[in-house]
Protein backbone atom coordinates (compact mmCIF):
# COMPACT_ATOMS: atom_id res chain seq x y z
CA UNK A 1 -7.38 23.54 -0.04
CA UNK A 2 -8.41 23.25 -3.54
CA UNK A 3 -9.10 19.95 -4.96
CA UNK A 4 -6.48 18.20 -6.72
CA UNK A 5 -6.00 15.23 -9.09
CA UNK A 6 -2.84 13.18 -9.87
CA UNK A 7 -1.40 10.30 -11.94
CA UNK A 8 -0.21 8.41 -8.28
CA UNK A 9 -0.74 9.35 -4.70
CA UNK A 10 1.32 7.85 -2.68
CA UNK A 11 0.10 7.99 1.33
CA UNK A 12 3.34 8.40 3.74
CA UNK A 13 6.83 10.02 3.23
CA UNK A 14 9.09 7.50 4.92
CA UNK A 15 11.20 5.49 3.33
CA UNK A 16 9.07 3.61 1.00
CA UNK A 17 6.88 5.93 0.08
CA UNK A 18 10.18 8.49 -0.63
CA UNK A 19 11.39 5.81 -3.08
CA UNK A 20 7.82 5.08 -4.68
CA UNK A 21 7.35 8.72 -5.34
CA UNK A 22 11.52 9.04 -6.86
CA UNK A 23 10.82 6.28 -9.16
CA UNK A 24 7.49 7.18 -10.28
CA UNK A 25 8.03 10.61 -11.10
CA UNK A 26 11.15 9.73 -12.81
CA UNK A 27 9.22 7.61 -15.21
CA UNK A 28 7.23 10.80 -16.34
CA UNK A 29 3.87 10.09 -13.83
CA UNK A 30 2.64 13.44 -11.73
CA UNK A 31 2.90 12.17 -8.18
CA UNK A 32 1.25 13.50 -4.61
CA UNK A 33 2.78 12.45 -1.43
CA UNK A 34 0.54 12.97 1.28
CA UNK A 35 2.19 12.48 5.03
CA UNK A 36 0.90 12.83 8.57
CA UNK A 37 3.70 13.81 10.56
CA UNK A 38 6.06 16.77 10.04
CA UNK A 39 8.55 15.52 7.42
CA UNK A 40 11.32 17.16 9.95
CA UNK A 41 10.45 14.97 12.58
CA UNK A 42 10.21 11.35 10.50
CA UNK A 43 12.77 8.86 11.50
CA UNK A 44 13.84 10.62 14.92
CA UNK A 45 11.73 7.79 17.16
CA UNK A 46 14.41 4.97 16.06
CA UNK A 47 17.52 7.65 15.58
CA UNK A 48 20.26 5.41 14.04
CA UNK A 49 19.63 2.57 11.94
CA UNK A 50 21.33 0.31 9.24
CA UNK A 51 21.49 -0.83 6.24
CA UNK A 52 24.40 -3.13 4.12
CA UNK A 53 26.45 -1.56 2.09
CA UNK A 54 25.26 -4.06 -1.29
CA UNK A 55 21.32 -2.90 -0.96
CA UNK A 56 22.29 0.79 -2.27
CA UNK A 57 24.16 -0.21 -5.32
CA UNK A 58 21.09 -2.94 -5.69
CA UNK A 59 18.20 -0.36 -5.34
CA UNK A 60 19.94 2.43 -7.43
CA UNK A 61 20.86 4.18 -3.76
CA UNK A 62 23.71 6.84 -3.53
CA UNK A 63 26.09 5.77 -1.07
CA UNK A 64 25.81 8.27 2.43
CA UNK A 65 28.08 11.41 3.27
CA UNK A 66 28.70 14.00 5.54
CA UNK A 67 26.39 13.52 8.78
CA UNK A 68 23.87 10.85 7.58
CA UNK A 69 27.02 8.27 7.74
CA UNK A 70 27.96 7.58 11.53
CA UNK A 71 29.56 4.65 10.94
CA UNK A 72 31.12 2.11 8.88
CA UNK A 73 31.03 -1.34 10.34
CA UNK A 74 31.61 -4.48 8.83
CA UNK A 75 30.96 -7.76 11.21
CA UNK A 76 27.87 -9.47 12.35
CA UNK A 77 28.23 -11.39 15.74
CA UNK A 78 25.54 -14.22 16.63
CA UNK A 79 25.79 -14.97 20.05
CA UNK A 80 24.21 -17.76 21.99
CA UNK A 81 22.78 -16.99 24.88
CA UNK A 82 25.02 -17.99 27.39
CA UNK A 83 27.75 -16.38 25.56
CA UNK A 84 30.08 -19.11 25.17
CA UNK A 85 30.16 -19.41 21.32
CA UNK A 86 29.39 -17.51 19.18
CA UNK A 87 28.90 -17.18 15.26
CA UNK A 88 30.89 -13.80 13.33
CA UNK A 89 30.56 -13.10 9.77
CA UNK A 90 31.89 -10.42 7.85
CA UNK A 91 28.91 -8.12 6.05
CA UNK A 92 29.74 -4.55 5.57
CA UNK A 93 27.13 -2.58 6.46
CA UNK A 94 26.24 1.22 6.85
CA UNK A 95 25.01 2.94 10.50
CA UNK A 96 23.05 6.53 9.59
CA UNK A 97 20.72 8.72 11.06
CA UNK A 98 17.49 7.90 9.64
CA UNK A 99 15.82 11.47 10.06
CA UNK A 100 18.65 12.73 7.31
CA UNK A 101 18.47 9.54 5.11
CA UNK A 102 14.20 9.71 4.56
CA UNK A 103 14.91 13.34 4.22
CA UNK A 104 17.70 12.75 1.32
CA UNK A 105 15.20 10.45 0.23
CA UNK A 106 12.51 13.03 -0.06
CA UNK A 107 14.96 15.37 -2.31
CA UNK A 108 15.37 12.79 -4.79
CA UNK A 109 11.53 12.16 -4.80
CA UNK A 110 10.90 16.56 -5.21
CA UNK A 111 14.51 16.52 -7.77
CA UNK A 112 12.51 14.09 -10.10
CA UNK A 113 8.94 16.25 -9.95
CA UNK A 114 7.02 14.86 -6.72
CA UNK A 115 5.09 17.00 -4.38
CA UNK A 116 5.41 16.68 -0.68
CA UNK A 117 2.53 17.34 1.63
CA UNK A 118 3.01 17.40 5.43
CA UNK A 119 1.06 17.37 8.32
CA UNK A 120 -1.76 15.98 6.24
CA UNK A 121 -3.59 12.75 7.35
CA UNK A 122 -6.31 10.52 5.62
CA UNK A 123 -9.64 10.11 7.04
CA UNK A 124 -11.70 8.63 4.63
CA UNK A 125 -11.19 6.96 1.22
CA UNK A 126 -13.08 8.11 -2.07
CA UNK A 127 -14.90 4.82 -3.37
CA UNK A 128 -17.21 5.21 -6.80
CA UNK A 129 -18.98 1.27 -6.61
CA UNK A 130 -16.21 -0.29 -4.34
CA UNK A 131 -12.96 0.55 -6.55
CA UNK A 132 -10.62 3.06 -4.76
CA UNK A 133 -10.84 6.22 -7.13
CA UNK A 134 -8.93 8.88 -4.24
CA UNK A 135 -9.03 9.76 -0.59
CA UNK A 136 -9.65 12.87 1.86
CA UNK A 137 -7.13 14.03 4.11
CA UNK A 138 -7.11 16.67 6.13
CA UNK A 139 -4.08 18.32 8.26
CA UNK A 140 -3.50 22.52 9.81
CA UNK A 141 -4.39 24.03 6.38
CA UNK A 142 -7.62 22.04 5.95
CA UNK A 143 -9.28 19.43 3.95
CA UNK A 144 -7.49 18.51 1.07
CA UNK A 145 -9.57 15.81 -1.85
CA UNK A 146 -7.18 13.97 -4.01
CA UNK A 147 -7.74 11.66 -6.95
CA UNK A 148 -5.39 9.46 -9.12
CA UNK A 149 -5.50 6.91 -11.19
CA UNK A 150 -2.93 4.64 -8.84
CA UNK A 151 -2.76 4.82 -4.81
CA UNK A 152 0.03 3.63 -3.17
CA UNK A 153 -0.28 2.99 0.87
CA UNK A 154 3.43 3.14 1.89
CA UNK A 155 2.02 4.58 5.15
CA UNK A 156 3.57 2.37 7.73
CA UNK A 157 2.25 -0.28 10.46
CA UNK A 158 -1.01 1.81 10.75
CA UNK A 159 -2.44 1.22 6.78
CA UNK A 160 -4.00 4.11 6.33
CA UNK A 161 -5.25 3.15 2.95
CA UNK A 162 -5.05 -0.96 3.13
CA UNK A 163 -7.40 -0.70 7.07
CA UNK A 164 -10.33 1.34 5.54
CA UNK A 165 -10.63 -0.52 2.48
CA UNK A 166 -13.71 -2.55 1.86
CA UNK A 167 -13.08 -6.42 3.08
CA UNK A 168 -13.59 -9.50 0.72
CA UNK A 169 -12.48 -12.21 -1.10
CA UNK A 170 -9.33 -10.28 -3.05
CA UNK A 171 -7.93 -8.07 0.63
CA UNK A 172 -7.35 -7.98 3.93
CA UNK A 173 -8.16 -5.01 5.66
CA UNK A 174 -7.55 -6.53 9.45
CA UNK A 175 -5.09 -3.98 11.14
CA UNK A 176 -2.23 -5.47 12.90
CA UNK A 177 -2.75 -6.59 16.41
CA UNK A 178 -0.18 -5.82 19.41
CA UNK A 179 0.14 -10.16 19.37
CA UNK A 180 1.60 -9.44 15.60
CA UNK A 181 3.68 -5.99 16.44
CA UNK A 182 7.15 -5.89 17.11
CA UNK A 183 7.33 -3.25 20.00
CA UNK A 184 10.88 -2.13 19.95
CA UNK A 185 12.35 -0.19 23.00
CA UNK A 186 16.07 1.28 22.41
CA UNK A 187 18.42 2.58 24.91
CA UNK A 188 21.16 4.85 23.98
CA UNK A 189 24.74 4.23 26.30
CA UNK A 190 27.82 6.51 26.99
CA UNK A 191 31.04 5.62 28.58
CA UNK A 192 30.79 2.17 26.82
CA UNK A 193 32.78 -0.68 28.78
CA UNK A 194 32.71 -4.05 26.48
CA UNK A 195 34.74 -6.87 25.29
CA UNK A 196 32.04 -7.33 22.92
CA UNK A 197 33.72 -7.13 18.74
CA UNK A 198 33.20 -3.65 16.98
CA UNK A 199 30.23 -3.87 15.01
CA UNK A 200 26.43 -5.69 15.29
CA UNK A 201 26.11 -8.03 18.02
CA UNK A 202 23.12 -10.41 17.77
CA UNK A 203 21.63 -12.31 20.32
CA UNK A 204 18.92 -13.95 18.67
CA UNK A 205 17.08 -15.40 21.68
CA UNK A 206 16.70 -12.61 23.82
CA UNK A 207 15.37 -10.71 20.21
CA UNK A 208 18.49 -7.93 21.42
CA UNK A 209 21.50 -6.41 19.80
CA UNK A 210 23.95 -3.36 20.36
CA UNK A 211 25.55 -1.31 17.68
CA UNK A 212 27.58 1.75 17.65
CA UNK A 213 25.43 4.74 17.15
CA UNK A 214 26.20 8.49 16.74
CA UNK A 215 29.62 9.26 18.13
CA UNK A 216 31.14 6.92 20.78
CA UNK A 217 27.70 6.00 22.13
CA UNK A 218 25.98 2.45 21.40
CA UNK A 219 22.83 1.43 21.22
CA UNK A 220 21.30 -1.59 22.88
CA UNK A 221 17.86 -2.27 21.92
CA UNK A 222 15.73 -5.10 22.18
CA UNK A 223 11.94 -6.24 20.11
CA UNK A 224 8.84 -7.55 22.02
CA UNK A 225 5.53 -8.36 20.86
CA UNK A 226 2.45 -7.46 23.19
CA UNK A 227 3.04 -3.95 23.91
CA UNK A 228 6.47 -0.95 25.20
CA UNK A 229 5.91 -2.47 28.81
CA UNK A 230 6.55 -6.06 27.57
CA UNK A 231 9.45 -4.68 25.57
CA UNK A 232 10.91 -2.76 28.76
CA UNK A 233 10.49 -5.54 30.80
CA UNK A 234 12.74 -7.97 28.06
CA UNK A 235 15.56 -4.99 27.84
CA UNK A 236 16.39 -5.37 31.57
CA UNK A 237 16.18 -9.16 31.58
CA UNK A 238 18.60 -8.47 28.39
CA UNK A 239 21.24 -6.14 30.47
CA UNK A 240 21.50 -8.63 33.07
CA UNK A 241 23.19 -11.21 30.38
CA UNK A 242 24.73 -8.40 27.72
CA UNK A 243 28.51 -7.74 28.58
CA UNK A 244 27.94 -4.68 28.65
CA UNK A 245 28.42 -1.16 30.95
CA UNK A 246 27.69 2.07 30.24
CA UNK A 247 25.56 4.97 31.33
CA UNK A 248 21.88 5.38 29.89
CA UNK A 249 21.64 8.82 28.75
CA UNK A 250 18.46 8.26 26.41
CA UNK A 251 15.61 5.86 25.40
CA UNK A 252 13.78 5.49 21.94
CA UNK A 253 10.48 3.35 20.60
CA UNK A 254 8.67 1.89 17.83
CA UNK A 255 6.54 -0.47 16.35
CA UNK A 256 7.11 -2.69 13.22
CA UNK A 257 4.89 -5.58 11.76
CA UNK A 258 5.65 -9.13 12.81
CA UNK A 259 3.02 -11.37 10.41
CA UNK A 260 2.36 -12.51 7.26
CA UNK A 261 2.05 -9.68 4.67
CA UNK A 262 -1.96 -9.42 3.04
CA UNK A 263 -2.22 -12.53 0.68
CA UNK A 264 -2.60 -9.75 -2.25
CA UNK A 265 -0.75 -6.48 -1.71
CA UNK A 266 -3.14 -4.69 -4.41
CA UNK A 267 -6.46 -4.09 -5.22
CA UNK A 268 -8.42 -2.03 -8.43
CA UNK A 269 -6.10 1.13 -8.05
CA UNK A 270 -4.37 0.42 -5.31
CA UNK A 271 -0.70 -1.05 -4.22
CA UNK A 272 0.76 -1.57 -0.40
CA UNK A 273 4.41 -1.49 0.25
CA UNK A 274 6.37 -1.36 3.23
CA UNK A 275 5.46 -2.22 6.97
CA UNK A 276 2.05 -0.99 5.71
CA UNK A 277 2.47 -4.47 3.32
CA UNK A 278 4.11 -6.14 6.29
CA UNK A 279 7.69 -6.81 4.44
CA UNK A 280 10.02 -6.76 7.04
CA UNK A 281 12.39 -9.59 7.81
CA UNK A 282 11.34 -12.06 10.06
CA UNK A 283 14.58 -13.16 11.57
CA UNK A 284 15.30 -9.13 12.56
CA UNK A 285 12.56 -7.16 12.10
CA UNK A 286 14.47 -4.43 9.78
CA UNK A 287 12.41 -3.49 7.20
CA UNK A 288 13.82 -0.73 4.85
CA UNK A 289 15.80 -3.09 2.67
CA UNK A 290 13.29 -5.60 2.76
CA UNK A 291 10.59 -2.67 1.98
CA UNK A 292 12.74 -1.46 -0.67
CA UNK A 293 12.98 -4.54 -2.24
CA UNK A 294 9.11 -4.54 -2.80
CA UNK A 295 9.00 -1.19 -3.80
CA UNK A 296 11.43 -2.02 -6.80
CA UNK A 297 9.14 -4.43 -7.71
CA UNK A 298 5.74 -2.37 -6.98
CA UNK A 299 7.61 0.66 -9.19
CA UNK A 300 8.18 -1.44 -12.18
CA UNK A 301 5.41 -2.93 -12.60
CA UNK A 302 3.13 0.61 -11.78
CA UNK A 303 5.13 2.34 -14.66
CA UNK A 304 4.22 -0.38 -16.97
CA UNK A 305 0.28 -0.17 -16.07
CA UNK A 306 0.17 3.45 -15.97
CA UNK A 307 1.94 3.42 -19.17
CA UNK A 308 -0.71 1.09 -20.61
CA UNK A 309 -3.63 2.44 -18.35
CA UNK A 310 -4.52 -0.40 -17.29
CA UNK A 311 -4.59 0.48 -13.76
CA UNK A 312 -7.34 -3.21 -12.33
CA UNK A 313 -6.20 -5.35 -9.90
CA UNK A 314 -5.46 -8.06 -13.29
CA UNK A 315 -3.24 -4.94 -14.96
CA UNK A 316 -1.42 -4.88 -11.35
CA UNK A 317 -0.99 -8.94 -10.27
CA UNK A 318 2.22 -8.88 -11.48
CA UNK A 319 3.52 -7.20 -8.17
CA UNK A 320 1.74 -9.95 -6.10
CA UNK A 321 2.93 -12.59 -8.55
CA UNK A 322 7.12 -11.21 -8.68
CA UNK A 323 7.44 -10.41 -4.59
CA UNK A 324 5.59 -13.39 -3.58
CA UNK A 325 7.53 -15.78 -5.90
CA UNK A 326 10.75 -14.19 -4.63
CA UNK A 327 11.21 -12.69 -1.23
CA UNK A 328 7.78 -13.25 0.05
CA UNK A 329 8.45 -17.36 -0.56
CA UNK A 330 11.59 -16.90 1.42
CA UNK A 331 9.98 -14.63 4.52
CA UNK A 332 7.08 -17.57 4.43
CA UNK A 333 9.18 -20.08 5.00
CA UNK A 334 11.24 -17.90 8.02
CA UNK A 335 8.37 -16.64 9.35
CA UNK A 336 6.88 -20.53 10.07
CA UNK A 337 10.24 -21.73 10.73
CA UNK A 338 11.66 -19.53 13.51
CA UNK A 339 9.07 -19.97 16.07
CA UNK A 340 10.48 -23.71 16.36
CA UNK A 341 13.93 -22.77 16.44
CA UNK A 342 13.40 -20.01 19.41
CA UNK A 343 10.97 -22.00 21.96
CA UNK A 344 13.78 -24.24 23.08
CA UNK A 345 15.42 -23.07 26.10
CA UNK A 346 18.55 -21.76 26.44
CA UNK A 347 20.76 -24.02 27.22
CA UNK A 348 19.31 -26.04 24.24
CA UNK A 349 20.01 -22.75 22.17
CA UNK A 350 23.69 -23.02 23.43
CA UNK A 351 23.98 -26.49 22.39
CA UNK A 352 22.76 -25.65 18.74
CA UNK A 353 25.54 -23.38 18.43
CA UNK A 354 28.11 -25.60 19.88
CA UNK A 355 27.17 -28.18 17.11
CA UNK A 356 27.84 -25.68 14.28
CA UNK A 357 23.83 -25.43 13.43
CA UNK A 358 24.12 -21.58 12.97
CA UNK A 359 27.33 -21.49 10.91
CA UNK A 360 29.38 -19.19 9.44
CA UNK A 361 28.04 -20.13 5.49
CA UNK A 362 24.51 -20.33 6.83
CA UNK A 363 24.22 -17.15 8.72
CA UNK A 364 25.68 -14.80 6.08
CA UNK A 365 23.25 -16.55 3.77
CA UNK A 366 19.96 -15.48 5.94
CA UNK A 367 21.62 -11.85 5.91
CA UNK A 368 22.42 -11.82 1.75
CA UNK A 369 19.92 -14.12 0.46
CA UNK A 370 17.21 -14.69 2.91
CA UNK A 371 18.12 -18.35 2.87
CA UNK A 372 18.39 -21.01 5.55
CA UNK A 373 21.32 -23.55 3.74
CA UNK A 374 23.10 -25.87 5.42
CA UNK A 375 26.01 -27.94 4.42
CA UNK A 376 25.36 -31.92 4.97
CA UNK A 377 29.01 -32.19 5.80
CA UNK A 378 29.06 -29.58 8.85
CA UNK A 379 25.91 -30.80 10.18
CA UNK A 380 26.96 -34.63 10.06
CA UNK A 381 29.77 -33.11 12.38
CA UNK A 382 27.69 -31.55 14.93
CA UNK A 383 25.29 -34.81 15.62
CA UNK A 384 27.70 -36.10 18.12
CA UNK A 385 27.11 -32.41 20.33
CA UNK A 386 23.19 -33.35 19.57
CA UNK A 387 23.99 -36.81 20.96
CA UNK A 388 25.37 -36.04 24.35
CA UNK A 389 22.95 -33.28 24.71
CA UNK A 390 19.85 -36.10 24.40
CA UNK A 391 21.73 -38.26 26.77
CA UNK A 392 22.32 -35.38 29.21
CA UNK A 393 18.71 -34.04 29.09
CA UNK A 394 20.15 -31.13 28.18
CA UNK A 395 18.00 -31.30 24.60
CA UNK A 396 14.77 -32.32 24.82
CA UNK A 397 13.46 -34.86 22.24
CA UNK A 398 10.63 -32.73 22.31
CA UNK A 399 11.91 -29.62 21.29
CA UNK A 400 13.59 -31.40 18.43
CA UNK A 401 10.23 -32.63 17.42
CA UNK A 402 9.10 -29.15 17.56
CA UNK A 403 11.97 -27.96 15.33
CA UNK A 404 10.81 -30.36 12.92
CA UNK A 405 6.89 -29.14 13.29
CA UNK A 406 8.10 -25.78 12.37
CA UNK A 407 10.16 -26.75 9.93
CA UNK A 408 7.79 -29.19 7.91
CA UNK A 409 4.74 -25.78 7.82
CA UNK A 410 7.54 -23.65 6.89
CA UNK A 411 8.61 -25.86 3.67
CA UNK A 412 4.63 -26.26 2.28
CA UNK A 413 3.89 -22.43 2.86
CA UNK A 414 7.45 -21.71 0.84
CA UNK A 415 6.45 -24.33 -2.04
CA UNK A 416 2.61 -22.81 -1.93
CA UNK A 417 4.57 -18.87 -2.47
CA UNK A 418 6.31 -20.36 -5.06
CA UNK A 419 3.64 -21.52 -6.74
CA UNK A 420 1.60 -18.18 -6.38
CA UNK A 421 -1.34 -18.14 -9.22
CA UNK A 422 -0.27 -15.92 -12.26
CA UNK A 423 -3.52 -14.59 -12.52
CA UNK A 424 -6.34 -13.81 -10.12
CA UNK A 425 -8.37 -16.67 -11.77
CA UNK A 426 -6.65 -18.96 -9.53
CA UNK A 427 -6.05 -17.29 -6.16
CA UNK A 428 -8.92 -18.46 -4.61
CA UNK A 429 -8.38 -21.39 -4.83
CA UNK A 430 -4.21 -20.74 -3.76
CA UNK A 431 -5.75 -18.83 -0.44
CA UNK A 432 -7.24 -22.12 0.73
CA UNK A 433 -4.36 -24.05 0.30
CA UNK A 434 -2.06 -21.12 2.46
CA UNK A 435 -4.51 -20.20 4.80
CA UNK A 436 -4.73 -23.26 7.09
CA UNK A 437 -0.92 -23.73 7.02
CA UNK A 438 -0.97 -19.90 8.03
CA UNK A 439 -3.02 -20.64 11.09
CA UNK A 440 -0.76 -23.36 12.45
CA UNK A 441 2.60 -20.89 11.95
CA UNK A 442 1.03 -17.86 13.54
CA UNK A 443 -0.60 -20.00 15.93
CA UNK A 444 2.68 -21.13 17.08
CA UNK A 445 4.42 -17.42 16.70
CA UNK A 446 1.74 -16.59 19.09
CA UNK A 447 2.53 -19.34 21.72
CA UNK A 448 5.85 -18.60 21.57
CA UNK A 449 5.74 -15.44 22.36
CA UNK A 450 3.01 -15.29 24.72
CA UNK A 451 5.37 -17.98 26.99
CA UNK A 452 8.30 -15.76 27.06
CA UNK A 453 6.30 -12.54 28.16
């Protein structure tokens, strides 16, 4: 294939890199999408997915027709795992087929003036002294040599781009290890038999939900770090506490990032968005809104230095600096917090939701605003629960005092994010105020996990 050169080559077709390619070739850029997989085939390993109903109106979305929209729902149920109590919130949200909504996707990107290659992987990059200048791919019709001015990696968990880029002190190449992957193992049920309310049902500890899928079928699916197997094995320990009965009629995987995205998502020439930036959210692992919400960013501020060709890693900070001050603050602090709040044991877990910990107010405002807020009021109310569980045994001072461990990380790293150094004159010294506080979270992500495999 002949040679080709381009204002932005973005590297994967999925979601991200559909909505990269839309907005950038809107703004007037020529723009390459290069994709491994056959575009028909993208999205088909997780089948339905969703997203609420306020992200398309907030990312400049069309609202779904025809076949992409299988359902409308609009509740969230928490549930605690010994399904006694329970938190529901409404939050309308929209279940589609993925496959049809990347491929949508895709039509806006080719509508505004992108190109869309398939079946065309990258195997090396093209690096003129150290700065990204283009990459080689190659795929059924051959090699293919691309440069552009601006690379985008939207390529997924893999990082096509961000893994074979030279390490030092401004990026993180490291791929993502199986300890730091969501393995997600789905199975879709007929002849559904619940008492379980229409819509998502959560249940946080086990990391498992159900939600109606295509027709009158349901999916029940469940997210495991350490590999499918560990994943399998957590889906039947799920089924033996879900109230629900069905028949199995087909099973789906994937993988998604579950760590800390790079502590820069760009380099001279290059941005990362997406699970290839690790975006997604840490208290469910969905990351196409959260992805999005990067991308908005990572769009804007690309026009602006393509515009002014000023294409460095100083003429590009501005993404680091705007989703690290914003969302990336708020996944920081999750990310370090959770671990605390999921090692108890169950019955502690039940006793958090009988004292009112996981309200209505405070769940709905994880969902909308990535927030953990509490209301001193509520929580004054719920001590007395806390009380008889200590004097029971039933909560362990201990796991309070982990709680608190958690929660005490979590608030530095999310006053460090948003504090994150306007220019690249002062990361360095930012990274080795984050770092060690990143080691203790992931540290205890890791133990947490590793005890429940």
């Amino acid at each position: 294939m002949p040679d080709r050169e381009v204002d932005v080559l973005v590297v994967g077709a999925g979601t991200g890199g559909a909505y990269m390619a839309w907005k950038l070739a809107g703004a007037g850029h020529s723009c390459l999408v290069l994709e491994k997989e056959d575009l028909g085939e993208l999205g088909k390993a997780i089948g339905p997915f969703h997203m609420e109903e306020v992200a398309f109106g907030r990312f400049g979305i069309p609202l779904p027709e025809g076949g992409e929209l299988m359902h409308t729902v609009d509740r969230i149920t928490m549930w605690a795992p010994g399904g006694g109590h329970s938190v529901g919130f409404s939050f309308p949200t929209m279940v589609m087929d993925k496959p049809l909504f990347i491929q949508r996707m895709q039509g806006y990107a080719r509508d505004a003036g992108a190109e869309i290659i398939e079946r065309m992987a990258v195997e090396e990059l093209v690096l003129e002294g150290g700065v990204l200048r283009g990459v080689v791919a190659r795929g059924g019709d051959g090699e293919l040599s691309v440069r552009a001015r601006l690379i985008v990696d939207a390529s997924g968990i893999d990082g096509a781009v961000r893994t074979r880029m030279p390490s030092g002190k401004w990026f993180e190449n490291d791929p993502v290890s199986p300890e730091d992957t969501i393995f997600v193992y789905m199975e879709t049920w007929k002849d559904v038999e619940t008492d379980l309310p229409h819509g998502v049902n959560s249940y946080p500890y086990y990391q498992g939900w159900c939600a109606p899928a295509a027709g009158d079928t349901m999916i029940v699916g469940i997210g495991m770090t350490g590999g499918f197997e560990a994943a399998r094995r957590r889906h039947k320990e799920f089924m033996k506490v879900i109230p629900v009965k069905g028949k199995p009629v087909d099973s789906t995987v994937g993988r998604i990032p579950y760590r800390r995205p790079p502590l820069s998502l760009v380099d001279n020439r290059l941005m990362v968005v997406g699970d290839a930036a690790c975006m997604n959210k840490p208290f469910s692992g969905e990351g196409v809104v959260s992805g999005f919400a990067g991308c908005a960013i990572a769009a804007r501020v690309a026009a602006t230095a393509l515009a002014s060709d000023d294409l460095t890693r100083d003429g590009l900070w501005l993404f680091n600096v705007d989703y690290f001050r914003g969302q990336g603050a708020k996944f920081a602090f999750l990310t370090a917090s959770l671990p605390g709040m999921m090692a108890i044991g169950p019955a502690e877990m039940d006793l958090l939701f009988e004292a009112g910990f996981l309200s209505e107010e405070s769940s709905l405002a994880m969902q909308e605003e990535y927030e953990v807020k509490s209301d001193p009021a509520e929580a004054l109310k719920g001590l007395p629960v806390l009380a008889r569980g200590l004097a029971t045994g039933v909560l362990k001072p201990s796991s309070l005092a982990g709680i608190a461990r958690a929660g005490m990380t979590a608030a530095r790293l999310r006053a460090h994010y948003g504090f994150y150094p306007g220019d690249t004159m002062g990361f360095g010294d930012w990274v080795k105020k984050v770092a060690p506080l990143w080691h203790k979270a992931e540290r205890a992500k890791h133990a947490y996990f590793a005890g429940i495999r």
